[in-house]
Protein backbone atom coordinates (compact mmCIF):
# COMPACT_ATOMS: atom_id res chain seq x y z
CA UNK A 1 102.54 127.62 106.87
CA UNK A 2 101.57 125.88 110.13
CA UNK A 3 99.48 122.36 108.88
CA UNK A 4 96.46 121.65 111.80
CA UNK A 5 94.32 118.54 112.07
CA UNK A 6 91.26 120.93 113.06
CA UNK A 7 91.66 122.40 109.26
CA UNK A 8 90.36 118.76 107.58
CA UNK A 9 87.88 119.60 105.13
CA UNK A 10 84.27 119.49 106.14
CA UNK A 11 83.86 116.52 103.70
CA UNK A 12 86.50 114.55 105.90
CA UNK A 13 85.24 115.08 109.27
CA UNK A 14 81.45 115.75 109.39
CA UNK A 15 79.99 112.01 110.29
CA UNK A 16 76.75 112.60 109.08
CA UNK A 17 78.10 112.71 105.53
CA UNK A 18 79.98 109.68 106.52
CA UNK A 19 76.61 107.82 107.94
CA UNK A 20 74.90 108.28 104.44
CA UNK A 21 77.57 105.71 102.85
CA UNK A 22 78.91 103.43 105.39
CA UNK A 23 76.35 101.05 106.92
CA UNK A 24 75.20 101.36 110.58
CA UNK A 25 77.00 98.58 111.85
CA UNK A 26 80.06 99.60 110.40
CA UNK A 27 79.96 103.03 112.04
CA UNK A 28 79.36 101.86 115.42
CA UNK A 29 82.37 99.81 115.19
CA UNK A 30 84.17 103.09 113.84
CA UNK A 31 82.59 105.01 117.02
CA UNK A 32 83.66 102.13 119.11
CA UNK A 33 87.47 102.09 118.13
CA UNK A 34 87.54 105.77 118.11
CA UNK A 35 85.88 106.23 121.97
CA UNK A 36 88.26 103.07 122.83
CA UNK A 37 91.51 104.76 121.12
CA UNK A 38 94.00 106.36 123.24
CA UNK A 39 94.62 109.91 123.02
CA UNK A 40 97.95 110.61 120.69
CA UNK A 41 100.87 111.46 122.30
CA UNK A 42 101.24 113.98 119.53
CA UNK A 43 97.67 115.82 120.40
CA UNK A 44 98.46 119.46 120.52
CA UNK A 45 101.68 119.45 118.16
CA UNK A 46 101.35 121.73 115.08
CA UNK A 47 104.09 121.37 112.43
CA UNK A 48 105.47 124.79 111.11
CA UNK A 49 106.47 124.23 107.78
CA UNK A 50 108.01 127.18 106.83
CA UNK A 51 111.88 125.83 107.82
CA UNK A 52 111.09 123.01 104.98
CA UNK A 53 108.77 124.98 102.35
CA UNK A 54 111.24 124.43 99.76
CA UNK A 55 111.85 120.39 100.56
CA UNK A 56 108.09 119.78 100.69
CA UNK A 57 108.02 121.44 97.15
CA UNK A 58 110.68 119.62 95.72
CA UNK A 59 109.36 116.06 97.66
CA UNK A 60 106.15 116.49 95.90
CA UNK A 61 107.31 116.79 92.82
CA UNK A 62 109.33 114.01 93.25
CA UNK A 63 106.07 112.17 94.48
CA UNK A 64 104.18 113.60 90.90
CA UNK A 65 106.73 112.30 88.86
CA UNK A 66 106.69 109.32 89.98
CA UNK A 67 103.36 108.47 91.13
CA UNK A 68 101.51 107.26 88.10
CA UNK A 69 104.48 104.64 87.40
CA UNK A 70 104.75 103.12 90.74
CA UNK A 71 101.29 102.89 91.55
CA UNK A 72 100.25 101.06 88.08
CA UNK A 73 103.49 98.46 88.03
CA UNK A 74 103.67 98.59 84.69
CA UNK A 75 107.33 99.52 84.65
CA UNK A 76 109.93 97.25 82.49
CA UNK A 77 111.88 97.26 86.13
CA UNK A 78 109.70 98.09 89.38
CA UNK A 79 112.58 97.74 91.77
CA UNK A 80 115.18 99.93 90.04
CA UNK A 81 112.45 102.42 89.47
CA UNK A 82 111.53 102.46 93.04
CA UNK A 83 115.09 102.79 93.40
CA UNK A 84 115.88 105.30 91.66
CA UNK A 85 112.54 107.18 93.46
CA UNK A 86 114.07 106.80 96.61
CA UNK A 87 117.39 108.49 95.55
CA UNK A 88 115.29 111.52 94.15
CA UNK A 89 113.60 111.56 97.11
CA UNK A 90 116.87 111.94 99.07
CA UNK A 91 118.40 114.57 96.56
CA UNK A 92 114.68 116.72 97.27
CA UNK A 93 115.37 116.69 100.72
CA UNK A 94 113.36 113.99 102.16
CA UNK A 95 116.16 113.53 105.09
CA UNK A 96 115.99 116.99 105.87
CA UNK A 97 112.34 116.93 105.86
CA UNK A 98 111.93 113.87 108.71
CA UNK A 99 114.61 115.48 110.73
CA UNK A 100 113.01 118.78 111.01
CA UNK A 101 109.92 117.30 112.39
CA UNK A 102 111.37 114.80 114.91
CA UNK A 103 113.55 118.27 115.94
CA UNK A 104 110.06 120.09 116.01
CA UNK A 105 108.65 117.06 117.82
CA UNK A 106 111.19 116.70 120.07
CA UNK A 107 111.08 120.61 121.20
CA UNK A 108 107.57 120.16 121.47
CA UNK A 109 107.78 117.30 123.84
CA UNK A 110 110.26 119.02 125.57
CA UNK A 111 108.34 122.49 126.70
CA UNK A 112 105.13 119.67 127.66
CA UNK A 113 106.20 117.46 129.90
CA UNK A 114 104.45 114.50 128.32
């Protein structure tokens, strides 16, 4: 599975949908920052995703697990749950997921002279 940023949803990229809820003058600050942004230095890169299909899985399961917990605070000990997150996290191949990336990235950078 290759992810794309041209694949968004139409619901997260068509402004006019956007210009119904968010006031005008909040818009053409949005319009401002965005013509004013630099280009990334990532434009162009697609991730393949099919050397870390099985950490991804495992990661978000991890992430499901956990979610509900961490984001409400209501556990008897936050940090030790976090913790103990983080160590699932590693076990599901977290590492392996960042490294593949930054090797993708870097192999990408590499054949476009950036």
């Amino acid at each position: 599975m290759v992810i794309h940023h041209s694949r968004l949803p139409t619901a997260l990229t068509d402004s006019s949908d956007l210009q119904q809820v968010i006031p005008s003058t909040v818009m053409k600050s949005i319009w401002r920052v965005n013509e004013e942004a630099a280009p990334s230095k990532l434009r162009g890169f697609t991730l393949d995703t099919d050397p870390i299909k099985m950490e991804l899985t495992q990661v978000t399961a991890v992430i499901g697990e956990y979610k509900k917990s961490l984001n409400s605070g209501a556990a008897a000990d936050p940090m030790g749950l976090y913790e103990e997150f983080q160590q699932k996290l590693i076990a599901a191949g977290d590492d392996k997921i960042v490294e593949e990336i930054q090797r993708q990235i870097d192999e990408w950078r590499a054949g476009n002279a950036q």
